[in-house]
Protein backbone atom coordinates (compact mmCIF):
# COMPACT_ATOMS: atom_id res chain seq x y z
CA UNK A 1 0.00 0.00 0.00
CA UNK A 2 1.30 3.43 -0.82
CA UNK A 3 1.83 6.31 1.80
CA UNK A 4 -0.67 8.45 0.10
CA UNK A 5 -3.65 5.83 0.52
CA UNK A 6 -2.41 4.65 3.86
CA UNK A 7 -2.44 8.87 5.17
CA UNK A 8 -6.25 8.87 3.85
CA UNK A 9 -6.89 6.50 6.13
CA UNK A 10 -8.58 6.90 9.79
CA UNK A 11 -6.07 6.73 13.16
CA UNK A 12 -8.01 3.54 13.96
CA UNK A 13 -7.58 1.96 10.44
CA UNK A 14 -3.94 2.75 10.29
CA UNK A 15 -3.67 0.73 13.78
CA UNK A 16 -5.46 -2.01 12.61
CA UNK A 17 -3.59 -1.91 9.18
CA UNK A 18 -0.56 -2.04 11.02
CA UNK A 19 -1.73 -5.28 13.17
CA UNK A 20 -2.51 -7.05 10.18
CA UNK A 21 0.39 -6.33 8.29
CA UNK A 22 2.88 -7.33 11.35
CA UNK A 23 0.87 -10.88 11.64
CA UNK A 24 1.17 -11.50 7.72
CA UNK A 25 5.04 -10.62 7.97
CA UNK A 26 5.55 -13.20 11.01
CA UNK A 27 3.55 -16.10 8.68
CA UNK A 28 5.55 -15.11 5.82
CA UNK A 29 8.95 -15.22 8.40
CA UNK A 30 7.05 -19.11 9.43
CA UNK A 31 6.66 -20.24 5.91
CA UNK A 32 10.08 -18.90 4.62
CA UNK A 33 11.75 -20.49 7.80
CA UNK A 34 9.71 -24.11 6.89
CA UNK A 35 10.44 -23.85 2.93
CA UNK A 36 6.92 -23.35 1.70
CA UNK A 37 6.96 -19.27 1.33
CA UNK A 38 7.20 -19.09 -2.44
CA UNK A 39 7.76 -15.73 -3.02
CA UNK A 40 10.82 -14.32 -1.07
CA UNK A 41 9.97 -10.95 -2.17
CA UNK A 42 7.08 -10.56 0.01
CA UNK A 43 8.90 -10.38 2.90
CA UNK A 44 10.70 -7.06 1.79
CA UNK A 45 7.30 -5.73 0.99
CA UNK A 46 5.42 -6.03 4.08
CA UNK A 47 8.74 -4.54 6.15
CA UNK A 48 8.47 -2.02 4.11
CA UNK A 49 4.42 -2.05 4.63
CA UNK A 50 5.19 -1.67 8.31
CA UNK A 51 7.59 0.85 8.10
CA UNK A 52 5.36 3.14 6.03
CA UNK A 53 2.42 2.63 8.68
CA UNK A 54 4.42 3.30 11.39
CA UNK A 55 5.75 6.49 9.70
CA UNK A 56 2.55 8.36 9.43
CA UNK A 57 1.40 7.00 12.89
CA UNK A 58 4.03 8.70 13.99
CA UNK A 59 3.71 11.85 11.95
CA UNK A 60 -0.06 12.12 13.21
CA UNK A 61 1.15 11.55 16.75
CA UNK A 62 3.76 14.79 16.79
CA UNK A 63 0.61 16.65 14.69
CA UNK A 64 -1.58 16.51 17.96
CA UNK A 65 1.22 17.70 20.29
């Protein structure tokens, strides 16, 4: 997901987003460390994911103070 469509979403979206992205990287980390994660790749993405998320959380958290 790109930061532009990740700032239009709400506080409690990007939370959420954030949850759901961190679960899907530790399956991805489960099925690369067993052999069956197919496309390597992915795990780059969703750090990357992550990192975005965390990024405007952050931004929106210094915003309020």
């Amino acid at each position: 997901m790109k930061a532009p469509e990740l700032k239009g979403l709400a506080l409690e979206e990007l939370i959420q987003k954030e949850f759901e992205t961190r679960a899907e990287l530790f399956n991805a980390k489960v099925k690369h460390a067993t052999g069956q994660l197919e496309d390597t790749a992915k795990l780059k993405v969703l750090r990357r994911d992550i990192a975005r998320v965390a990024t405007i959380l952050r931004e929106r958290r210094e915003a309020e103070k």
